[in-house]
N, C-alpha and C. Protein backbone atom coordinates (compact mmCIF):
# COMPACT_ATOMS: atom_id res chain seq x y z
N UNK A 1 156.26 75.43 80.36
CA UNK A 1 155.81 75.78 79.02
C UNK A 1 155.23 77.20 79.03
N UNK A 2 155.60 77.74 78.09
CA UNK A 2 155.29 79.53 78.29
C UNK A 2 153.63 79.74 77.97
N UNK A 3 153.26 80.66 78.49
CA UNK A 3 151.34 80.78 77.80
C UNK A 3 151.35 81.10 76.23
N UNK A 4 150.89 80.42 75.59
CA UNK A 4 150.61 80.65 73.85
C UNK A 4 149.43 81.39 73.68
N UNK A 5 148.14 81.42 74.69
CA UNK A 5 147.35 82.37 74.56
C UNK A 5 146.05 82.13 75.88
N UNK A 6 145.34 83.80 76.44
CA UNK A 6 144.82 83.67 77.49
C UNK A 6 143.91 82.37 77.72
N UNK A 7 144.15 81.54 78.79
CA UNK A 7 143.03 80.11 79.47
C UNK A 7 141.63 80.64 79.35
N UNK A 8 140.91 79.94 78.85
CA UNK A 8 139.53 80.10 79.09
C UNK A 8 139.17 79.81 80.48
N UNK A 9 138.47 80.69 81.32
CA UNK A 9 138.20 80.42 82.64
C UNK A 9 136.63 80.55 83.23
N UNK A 10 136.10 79.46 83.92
CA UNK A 10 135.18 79.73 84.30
C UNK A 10 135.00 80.47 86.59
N UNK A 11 134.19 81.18 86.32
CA UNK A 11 134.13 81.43 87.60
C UNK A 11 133.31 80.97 88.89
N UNK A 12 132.72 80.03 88.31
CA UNK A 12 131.49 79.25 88.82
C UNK A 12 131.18 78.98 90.57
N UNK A 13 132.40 78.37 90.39
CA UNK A 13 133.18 77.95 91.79
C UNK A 13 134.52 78.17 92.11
N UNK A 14 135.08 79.19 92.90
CA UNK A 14 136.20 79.82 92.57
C UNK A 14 136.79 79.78 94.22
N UNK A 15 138.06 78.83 94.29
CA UNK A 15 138.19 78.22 95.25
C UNK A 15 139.32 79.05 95.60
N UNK A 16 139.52 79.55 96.53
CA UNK A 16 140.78 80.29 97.49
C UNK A 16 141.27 79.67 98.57
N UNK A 17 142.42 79.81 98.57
CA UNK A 17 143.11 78.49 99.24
C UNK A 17 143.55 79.42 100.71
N UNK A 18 143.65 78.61 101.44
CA UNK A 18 143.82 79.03 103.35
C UNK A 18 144.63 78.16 103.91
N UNK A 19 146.10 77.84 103.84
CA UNK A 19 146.58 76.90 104.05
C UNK A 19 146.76 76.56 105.75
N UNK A 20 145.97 77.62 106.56
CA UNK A 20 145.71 77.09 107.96
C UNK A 20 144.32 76.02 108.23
N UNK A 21 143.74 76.42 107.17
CA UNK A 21 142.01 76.03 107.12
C UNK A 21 142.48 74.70 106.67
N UNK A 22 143.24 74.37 105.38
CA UNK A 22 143.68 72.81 105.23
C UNK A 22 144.10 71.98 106.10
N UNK A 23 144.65 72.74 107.04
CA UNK A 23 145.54 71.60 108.35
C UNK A 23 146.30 70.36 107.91
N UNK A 24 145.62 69.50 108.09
CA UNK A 24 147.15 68.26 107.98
C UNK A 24 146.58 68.01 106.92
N UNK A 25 145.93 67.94 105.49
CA UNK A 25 145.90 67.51 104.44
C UNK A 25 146.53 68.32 103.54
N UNK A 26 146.95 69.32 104.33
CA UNK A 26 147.86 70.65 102.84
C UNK A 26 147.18 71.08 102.27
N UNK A 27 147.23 72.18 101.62
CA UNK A 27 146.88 72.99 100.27
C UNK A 27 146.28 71.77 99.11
N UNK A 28 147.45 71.24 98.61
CA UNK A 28 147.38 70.82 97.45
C UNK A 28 147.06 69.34 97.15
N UNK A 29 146.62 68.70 98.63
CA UNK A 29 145.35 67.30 98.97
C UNK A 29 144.22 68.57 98.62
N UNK A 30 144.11 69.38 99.77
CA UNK A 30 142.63 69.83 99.79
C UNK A 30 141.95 70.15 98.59
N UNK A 31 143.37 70.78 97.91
CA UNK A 31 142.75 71.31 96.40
C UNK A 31 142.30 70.26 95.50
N UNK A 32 142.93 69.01 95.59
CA UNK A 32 142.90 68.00 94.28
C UNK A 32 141.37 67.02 94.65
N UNK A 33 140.79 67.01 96.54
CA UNK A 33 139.68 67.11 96.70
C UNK A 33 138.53 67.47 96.12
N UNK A 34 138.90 68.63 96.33
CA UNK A 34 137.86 69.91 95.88
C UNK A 34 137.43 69.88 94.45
N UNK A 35 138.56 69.42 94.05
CA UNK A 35 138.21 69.79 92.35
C UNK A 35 137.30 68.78 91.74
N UNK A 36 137.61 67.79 92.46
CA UNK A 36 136.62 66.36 91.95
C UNK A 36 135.06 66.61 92.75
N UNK A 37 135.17 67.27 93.27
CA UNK A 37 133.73 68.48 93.28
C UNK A 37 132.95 69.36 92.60
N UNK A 38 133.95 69.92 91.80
CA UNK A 38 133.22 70.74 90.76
C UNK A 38 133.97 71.87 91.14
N UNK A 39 135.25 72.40 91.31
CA UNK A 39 135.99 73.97 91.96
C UNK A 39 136.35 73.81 90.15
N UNK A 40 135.90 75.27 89.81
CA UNK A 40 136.49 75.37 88.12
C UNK A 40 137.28 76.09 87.80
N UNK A 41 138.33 77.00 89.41
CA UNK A 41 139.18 77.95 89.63
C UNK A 41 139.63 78.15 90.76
N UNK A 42 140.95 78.34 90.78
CA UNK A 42 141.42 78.21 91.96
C UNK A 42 142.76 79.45 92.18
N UNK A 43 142.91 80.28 92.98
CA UNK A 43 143.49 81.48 93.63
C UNK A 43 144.50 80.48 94.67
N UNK A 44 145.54 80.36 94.50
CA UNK A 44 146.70 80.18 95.74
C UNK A 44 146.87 81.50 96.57
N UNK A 45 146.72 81.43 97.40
CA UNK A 45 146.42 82.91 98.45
C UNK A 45 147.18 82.09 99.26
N UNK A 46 148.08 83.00 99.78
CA UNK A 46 149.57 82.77 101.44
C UNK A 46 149.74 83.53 101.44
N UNK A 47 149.81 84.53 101.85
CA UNK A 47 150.59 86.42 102.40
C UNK A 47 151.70 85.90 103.23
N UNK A 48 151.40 84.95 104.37
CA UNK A 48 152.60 84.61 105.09
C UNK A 48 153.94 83.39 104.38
N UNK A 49 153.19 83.29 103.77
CA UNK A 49 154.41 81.88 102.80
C UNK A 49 155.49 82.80 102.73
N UNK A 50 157.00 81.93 102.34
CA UNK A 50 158.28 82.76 101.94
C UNK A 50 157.92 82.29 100.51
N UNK A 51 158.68 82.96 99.81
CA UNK A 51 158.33 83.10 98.12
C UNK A 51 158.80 81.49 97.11
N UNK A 52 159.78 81.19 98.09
CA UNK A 52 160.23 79.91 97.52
C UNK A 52 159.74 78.40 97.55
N UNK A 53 159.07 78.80 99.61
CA UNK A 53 157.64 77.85 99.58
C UNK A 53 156.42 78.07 98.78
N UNK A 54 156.11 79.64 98.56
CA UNK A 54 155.41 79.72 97.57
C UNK A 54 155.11 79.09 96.47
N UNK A 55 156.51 79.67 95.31
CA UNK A 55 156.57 79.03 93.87
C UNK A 55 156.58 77.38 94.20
N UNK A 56 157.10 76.73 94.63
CA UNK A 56 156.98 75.34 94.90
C UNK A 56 155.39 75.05 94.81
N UNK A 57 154.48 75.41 95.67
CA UNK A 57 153.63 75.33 95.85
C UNK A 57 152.75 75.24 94.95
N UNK A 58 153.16 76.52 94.07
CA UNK A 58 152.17 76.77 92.98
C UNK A 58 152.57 76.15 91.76
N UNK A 59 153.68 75.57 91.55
CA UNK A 59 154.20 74.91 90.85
C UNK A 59 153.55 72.98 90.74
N UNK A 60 153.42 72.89 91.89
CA UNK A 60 152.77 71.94 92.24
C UNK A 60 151.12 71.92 91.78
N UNK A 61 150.28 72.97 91.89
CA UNK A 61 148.95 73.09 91.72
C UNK A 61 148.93 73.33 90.35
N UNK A 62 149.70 74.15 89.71
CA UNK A 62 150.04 74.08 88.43
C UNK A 62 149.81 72.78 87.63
N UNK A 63 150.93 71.29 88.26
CA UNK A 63 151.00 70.37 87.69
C UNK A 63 149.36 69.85 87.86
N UNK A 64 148.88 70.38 89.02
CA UNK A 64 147.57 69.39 89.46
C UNK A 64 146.59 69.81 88.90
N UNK A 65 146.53 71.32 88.49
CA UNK A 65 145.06 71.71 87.70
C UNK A 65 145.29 71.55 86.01
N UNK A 66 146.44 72.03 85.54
CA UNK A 66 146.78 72.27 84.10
C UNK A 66 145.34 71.18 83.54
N UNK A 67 146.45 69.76 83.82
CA UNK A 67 145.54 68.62 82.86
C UNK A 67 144.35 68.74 82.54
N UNK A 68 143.96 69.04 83.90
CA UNK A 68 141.98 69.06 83.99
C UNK A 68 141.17 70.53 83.59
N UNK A 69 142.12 71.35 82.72
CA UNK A 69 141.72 72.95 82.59
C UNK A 69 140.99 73.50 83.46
N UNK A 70 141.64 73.80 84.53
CA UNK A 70 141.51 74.26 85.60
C UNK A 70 142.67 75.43 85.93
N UNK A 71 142.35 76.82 85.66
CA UNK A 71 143.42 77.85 85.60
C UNK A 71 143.72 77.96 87.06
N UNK A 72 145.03 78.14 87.38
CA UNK A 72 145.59 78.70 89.00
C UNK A 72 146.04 80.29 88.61
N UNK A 73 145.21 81.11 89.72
CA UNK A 73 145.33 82.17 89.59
C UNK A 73 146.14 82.91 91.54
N UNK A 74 147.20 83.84 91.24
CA UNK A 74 148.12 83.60 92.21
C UNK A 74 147.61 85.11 93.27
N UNK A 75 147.31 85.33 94.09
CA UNK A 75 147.06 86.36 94.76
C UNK A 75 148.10 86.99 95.10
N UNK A 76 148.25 88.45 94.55
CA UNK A 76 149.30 89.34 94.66
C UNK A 76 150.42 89.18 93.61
N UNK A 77 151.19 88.27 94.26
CA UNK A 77 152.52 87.40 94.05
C UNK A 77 152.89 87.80 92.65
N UNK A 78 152.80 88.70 91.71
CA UNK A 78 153.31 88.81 90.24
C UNK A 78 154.49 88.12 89.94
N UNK A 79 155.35 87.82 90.83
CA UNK A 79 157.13 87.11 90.89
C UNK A 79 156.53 85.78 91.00
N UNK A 80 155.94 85.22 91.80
CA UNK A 80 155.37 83.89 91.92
C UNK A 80 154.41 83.36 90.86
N UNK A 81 153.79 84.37 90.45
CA UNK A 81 152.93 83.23 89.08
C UNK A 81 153.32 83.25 87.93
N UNK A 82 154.68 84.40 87.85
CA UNK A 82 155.78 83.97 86.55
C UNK A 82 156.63 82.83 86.99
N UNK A 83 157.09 82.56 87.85
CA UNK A 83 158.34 81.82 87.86
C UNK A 83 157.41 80.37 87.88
N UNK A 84 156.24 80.43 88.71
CA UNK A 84 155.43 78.94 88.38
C UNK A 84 154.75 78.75 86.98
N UNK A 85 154.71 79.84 86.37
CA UNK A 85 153.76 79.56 84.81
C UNK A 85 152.52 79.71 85.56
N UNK A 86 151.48 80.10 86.15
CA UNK A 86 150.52 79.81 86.84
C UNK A 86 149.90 80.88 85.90
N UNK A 87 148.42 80.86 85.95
CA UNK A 87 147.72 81.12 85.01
C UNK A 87 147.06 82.55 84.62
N UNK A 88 147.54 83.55 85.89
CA UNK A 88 147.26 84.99 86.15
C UNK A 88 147.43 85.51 87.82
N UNK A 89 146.87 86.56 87.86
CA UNK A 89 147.13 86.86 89.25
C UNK A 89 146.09 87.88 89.36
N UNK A 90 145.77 87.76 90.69
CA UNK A 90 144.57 88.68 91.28
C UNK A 90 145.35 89.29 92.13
N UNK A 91 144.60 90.74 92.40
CA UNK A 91 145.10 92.17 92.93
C UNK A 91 143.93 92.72 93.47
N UNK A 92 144.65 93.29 94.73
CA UNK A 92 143.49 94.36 95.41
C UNK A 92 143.38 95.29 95.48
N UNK A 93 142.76 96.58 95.62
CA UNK A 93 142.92 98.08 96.02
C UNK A 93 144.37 98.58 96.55
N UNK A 94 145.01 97.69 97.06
CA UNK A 94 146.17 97.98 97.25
C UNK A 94 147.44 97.53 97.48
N UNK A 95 147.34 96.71 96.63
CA UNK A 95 148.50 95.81 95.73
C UNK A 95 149.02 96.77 94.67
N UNK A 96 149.43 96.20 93.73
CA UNK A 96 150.43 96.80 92.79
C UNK A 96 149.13 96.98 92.15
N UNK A 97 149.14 98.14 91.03
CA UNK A 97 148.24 98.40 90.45
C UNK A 97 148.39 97.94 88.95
N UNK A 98 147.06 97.30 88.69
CA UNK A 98 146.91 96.43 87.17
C UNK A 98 147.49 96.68 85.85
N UNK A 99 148.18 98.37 85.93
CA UNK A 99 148.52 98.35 84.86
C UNK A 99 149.89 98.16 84.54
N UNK A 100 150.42 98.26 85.89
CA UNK A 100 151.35 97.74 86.37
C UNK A 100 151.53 95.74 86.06
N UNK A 101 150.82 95.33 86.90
CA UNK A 101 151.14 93.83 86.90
C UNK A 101 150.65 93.54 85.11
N UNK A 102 149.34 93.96 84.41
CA UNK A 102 149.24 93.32 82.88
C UNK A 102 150.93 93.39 81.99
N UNK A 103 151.30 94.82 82.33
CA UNK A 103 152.51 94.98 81.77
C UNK A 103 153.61 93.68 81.99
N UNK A 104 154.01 93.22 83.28
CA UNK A 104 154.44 92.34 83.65
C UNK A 104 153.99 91.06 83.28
N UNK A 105 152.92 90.87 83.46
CA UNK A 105 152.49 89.36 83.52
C UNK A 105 152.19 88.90 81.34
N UNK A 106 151.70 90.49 80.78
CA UNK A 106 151.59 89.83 79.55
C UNK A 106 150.47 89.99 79.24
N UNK A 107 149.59 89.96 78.06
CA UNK A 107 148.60 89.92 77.75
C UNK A 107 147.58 88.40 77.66
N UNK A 108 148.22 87.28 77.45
CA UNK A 108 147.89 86.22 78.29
C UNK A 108 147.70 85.68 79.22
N UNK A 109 147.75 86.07 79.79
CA UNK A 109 147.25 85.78 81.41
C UNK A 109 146.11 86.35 81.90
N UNK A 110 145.24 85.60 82.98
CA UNK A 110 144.14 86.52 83.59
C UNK A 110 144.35 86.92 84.49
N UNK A 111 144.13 88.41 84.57
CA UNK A 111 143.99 89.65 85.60
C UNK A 111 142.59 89.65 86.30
N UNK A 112 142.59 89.42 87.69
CA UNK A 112 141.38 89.72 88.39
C UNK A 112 141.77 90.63 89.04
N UNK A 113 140.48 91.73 89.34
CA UNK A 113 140.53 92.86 90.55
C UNK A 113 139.35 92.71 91.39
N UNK A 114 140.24 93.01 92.99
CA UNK A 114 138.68 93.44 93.88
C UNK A 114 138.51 94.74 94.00
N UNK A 115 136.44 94.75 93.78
CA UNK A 115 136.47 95.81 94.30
C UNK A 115 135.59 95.44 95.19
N UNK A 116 135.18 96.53 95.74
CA UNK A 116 134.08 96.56 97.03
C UNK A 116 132.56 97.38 96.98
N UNK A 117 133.02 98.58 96.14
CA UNK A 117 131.85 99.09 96.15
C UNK A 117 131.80 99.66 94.45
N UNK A 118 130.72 100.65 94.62
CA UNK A 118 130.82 101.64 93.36
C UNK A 118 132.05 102.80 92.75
N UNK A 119 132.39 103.18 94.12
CA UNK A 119 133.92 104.04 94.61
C UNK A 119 134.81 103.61 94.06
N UNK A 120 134.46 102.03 94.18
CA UNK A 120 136.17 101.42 93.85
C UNK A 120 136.34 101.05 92.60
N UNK A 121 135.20 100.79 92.05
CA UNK A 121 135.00 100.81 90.57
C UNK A 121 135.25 101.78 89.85
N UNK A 122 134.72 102.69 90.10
CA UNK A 122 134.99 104.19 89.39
C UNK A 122 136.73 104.29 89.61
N UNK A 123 137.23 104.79 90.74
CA UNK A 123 138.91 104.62 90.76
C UNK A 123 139.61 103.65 90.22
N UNK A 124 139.10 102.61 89.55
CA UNK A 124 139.78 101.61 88.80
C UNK A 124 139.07 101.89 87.50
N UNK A 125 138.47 102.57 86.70
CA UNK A 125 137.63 102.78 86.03
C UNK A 125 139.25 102.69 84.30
N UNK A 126 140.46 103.36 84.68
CA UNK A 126 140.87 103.89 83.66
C UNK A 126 141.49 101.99 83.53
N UNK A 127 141.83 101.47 84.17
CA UNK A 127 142.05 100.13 84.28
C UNK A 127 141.23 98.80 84.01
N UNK A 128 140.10 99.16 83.77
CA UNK A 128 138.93 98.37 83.64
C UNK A 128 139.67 97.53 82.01
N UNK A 129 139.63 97.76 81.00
CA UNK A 129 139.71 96.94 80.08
C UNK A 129 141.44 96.49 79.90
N UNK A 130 142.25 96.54 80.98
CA UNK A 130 142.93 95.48 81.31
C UNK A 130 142.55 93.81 81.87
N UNK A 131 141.75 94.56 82.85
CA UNK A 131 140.50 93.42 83.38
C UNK A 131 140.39 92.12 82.86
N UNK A 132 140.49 91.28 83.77
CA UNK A 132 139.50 90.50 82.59
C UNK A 132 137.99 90.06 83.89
N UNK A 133 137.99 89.84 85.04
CA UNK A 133 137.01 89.83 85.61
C UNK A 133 137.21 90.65 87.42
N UNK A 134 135.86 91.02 87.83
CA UNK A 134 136.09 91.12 89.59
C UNK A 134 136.05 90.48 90.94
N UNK A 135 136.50 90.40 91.52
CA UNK A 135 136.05 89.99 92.91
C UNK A 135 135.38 90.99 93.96
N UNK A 136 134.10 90.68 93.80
CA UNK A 136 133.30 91.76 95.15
C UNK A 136 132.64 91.51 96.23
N UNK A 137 132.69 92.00 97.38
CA UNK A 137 132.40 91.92 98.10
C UNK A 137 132.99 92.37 99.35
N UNK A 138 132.80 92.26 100.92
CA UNK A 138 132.73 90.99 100.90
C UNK A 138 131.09 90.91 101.22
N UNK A 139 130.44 89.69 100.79
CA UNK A 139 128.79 89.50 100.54
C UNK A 139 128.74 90.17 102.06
N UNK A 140 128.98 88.97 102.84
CA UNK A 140 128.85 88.83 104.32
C UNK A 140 130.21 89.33 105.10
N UNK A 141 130.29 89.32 106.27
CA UNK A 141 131.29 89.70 107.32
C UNK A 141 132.08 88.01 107.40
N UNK A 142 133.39 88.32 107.41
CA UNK A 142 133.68 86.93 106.85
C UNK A 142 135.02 87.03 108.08
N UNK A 143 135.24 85.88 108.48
CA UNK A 143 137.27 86.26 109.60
C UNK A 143 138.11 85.73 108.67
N UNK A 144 137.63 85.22 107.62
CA UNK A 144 139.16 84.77 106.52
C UNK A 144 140.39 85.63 106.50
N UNK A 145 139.24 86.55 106.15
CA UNK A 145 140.55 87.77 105.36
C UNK A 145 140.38 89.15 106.08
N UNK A 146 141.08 88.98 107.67
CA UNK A 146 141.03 90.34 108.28
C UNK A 146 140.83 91.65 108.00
N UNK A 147 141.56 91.56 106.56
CA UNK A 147 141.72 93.11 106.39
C UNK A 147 140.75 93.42 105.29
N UNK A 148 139.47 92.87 104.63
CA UNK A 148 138.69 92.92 103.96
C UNK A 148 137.68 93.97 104.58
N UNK A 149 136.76 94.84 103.86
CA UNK A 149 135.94 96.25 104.15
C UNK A 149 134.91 95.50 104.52
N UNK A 150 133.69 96.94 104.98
CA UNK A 150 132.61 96.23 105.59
C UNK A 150 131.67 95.59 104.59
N UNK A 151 130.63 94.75 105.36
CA UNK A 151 129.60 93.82 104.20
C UNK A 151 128.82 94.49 103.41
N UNK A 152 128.87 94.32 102.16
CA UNK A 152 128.00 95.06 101.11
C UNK A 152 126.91 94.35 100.94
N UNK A 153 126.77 93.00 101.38
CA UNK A 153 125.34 92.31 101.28
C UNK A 153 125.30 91.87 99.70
N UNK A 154 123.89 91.16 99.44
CA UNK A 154 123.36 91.32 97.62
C UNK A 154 123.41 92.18 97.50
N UNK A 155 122.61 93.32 97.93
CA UNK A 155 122.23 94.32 97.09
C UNK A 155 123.50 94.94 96.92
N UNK A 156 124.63 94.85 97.52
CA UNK A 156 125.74 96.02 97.43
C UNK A 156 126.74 95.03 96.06
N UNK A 157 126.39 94.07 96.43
CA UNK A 157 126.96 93.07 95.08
C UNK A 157 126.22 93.84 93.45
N UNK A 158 124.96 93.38 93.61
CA UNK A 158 124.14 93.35 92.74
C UNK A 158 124.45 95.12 92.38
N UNK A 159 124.75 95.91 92.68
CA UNK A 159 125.10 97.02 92.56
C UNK A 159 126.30 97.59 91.57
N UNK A 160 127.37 96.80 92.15
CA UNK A 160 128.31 96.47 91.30
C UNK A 160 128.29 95.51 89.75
N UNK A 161 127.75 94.55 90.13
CA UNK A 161 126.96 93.96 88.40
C UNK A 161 126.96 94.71 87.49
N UNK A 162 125.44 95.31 88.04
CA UNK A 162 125.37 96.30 86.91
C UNK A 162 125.09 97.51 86.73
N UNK A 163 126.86 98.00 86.99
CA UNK A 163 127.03 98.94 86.81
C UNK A 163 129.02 98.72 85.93
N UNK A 164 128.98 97.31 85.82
CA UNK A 164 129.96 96.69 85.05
C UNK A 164 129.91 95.81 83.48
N UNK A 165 130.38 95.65 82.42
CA UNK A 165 130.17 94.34 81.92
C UNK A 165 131.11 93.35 82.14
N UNK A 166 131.85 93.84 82.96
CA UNK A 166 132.90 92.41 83.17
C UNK A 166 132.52 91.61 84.25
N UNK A 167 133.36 89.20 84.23
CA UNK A 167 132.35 89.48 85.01
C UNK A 167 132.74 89.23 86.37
N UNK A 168 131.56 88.98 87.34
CA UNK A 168 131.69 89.33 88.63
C UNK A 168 131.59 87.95 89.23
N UNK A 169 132.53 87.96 90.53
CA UNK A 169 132.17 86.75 91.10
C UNK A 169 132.42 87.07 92.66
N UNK A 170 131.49 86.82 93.43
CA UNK A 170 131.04 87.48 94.74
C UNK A 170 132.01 86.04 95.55
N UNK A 171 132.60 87.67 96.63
CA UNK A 171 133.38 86.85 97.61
C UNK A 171 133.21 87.58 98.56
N UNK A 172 133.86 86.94 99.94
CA UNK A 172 133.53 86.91 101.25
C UNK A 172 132.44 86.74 102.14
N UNK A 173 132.85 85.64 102.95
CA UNK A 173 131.12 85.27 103.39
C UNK A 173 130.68 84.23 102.41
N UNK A 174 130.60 84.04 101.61
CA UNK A 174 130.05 83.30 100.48
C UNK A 174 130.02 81.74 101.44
N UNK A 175 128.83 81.14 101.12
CA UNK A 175 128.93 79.76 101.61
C UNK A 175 127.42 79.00 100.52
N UNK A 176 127.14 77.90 101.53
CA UNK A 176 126.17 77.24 100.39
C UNK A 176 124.66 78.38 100.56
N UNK A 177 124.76 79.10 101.57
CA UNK A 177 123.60 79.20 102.08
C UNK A 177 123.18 80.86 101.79
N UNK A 178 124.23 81.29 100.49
CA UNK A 178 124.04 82.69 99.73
C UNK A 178 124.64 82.75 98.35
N UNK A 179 124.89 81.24 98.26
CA UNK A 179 125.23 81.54 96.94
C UNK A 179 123.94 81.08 95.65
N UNK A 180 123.16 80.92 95.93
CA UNK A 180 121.76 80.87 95.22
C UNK A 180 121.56 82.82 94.96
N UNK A 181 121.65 83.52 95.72
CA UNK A 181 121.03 84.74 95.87
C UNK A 181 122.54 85.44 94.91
N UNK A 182 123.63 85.50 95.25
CA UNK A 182 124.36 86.00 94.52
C UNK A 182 124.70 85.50 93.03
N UNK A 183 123.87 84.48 92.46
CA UNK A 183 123.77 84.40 91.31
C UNK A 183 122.73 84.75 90.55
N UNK A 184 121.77 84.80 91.66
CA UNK A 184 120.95 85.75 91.26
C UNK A 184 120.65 86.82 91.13
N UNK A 185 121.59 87.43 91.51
CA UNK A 185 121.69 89.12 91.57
C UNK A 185 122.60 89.16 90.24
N UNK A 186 123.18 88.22 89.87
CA UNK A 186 124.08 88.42 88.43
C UNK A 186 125.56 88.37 88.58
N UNK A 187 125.94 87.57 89.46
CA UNK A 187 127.29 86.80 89.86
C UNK A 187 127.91 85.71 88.68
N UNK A 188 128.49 85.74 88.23
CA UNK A 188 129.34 84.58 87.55
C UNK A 188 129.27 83.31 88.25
N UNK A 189 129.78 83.65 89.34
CA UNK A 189 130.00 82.41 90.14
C UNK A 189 129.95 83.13 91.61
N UNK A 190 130.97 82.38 92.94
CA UNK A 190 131.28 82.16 94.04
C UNK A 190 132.81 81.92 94.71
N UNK A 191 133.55 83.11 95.05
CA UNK A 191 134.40 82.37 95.66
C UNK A 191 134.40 82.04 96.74
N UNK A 192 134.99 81.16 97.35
CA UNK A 192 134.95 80.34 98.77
C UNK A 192 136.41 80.24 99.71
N UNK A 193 136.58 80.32 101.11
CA UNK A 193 137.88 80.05 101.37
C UNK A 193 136.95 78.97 102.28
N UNK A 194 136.42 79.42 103.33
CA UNK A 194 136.70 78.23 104.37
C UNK A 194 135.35 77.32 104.16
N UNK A 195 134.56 77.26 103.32
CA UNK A 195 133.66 76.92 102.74
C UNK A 195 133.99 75.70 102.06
N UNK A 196 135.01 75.28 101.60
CA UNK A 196 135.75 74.35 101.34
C UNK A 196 136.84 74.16 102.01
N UNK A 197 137.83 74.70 101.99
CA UNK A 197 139.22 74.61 102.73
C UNK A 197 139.37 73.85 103.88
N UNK A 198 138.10 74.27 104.85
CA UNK A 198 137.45 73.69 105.74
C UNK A 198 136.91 72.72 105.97
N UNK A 199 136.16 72.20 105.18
CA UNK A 199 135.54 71.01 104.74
C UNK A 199 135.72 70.03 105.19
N UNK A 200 135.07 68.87 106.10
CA UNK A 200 136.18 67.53 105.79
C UNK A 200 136.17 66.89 105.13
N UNK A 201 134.72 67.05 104.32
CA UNK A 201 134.74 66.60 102.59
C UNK A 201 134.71 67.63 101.64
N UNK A 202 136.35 67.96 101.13
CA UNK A 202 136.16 69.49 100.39
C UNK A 202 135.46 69.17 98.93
N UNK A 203 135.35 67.89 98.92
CA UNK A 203 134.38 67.09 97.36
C UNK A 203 133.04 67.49 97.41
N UNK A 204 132.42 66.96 98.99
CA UNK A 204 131.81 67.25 98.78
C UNK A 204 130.84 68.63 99.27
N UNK A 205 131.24 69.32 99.78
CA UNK A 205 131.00 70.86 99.93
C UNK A 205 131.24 71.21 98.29
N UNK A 206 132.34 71.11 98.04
CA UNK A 206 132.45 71.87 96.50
C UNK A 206 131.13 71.53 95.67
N UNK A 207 130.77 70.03 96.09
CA UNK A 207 129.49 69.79 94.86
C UNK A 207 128.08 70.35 95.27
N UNK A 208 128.16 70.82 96.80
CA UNK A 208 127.07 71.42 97.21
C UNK A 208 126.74 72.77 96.29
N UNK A 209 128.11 73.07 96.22
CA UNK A 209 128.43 74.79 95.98
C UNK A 209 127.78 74.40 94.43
N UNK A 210 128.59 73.89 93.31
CA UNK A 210 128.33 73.60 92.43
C UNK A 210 126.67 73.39 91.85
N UNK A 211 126.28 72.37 92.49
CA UNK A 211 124.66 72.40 92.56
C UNK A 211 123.94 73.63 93.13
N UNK A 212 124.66 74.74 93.66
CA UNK A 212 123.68 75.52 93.80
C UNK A 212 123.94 76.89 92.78
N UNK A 213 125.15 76.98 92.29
CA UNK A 213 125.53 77.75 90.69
C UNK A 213 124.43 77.45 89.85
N UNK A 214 124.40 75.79 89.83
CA UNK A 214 123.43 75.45 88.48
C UNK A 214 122.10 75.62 88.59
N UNK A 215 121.40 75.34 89.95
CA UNK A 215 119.95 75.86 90.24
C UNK A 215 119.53 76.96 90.19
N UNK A 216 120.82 78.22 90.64
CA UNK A 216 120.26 79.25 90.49
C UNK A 216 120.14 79.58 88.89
N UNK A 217 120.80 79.25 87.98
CA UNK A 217 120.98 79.77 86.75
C UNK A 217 119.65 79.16 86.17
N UNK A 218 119.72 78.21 86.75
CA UNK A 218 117.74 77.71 85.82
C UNK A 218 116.86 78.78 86.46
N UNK A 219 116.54 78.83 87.45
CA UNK A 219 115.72 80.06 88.14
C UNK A 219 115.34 81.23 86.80
């Protein structure tokens, strides 16, 4: 079914998928886990997948989040989250550039960008109200994602905040035990890879995560 108009998305708990970190339950057990946790977004991330295991894939998470409005957002892949219908696609510093993929993907769909610092903000600056939110960080020094820059910490988060109005949701490193502080610095939410992925209850890690979104926001 084609998009009729952009998903409302929350960033709360923003789940990135590691399909080595799943091991024998797959991607798309771990994910349907997770979600009965409280995950209110979810990124299919494979760099190594072939494109056809890909779209399958996401085609599949597609069927599994749609119902429960739960947007799948596709890392990189612009060919893969058209041919699955999937719900947008996130891009990095050096991926295809956003004005590039909005053109492609449509004005319905959500566009996420990472940045890392203030630098990277400003160089994406003419691109910003393509946007619709960021990924920053990484908080902490994280082995997920090898090729991710050095740790900006809160304060290098909280830096980025506000000095944006779009919004932000702090990644790398992220676990139960910093995501109180990065919502308090003015985070949307949390994304997570092995923080869940990992999990052997990705339910209930996700509801850890979840309960600690909502405590910090009473704070």
């Amino acid at each position: 079914m084609p998009h009729q108009e952009k998903p409302r998305f929350d960033l709360s708990v923003y789940l990135v998928t590691d399909r080595r970190l799943a091991g024998h339950r797959g991607v798309v057990e771990t994910v349907r886990r997770a979600i009965d946790g409280g995950v209110t977004l979810v990124q299919l991330r494979d760099p190594d997948a072939e494109g056809r295991a890909l779209v399958e894939e996401a085609r599949a998470l597609v069927a599994l989040l749609r119902p429960r409005g739960i947007p799948l957002i596709v890392n990189d892949r612009v060919d893969v989250a058209l041919a699955a219908e999937a719900d947008g696609v996130h891009v990095g510093q050096k991926d295809m550039h956003p004005a590039d993929v909005r053109r492609l993907i449509g004005p319905d769909r959500i566009l996420g960008l990472s940045v890392g610092s203030l630098a990277e903000l400003d160089a994406s600056a003419a691109a910003l109200d393509l946007i619709d939110y960021l990924g920053t960080g990484p908080v902490r020094r994280t082995a997920t994602k090898t090729d991710a820059g050095a740790a900006i910490g809160i304060a290098g988060l909280a830096t980025v905040i506000e000095a944006t109005t779009l919004p932000v949701v702090a990644i790398g490193g992220v676990d139960r035990t910093n995501t109180a502080a990065a919502v308090e610095a003015g985070a949307s939410g949390v994304a997570v890879v092995s923080a869940v992925m990992a999990a052997d209850d990705p339910a209930a890690a996700a509801r850890l995560l979840a309960e600690e979104v909502a405590r910090a926001r009473r704070l």
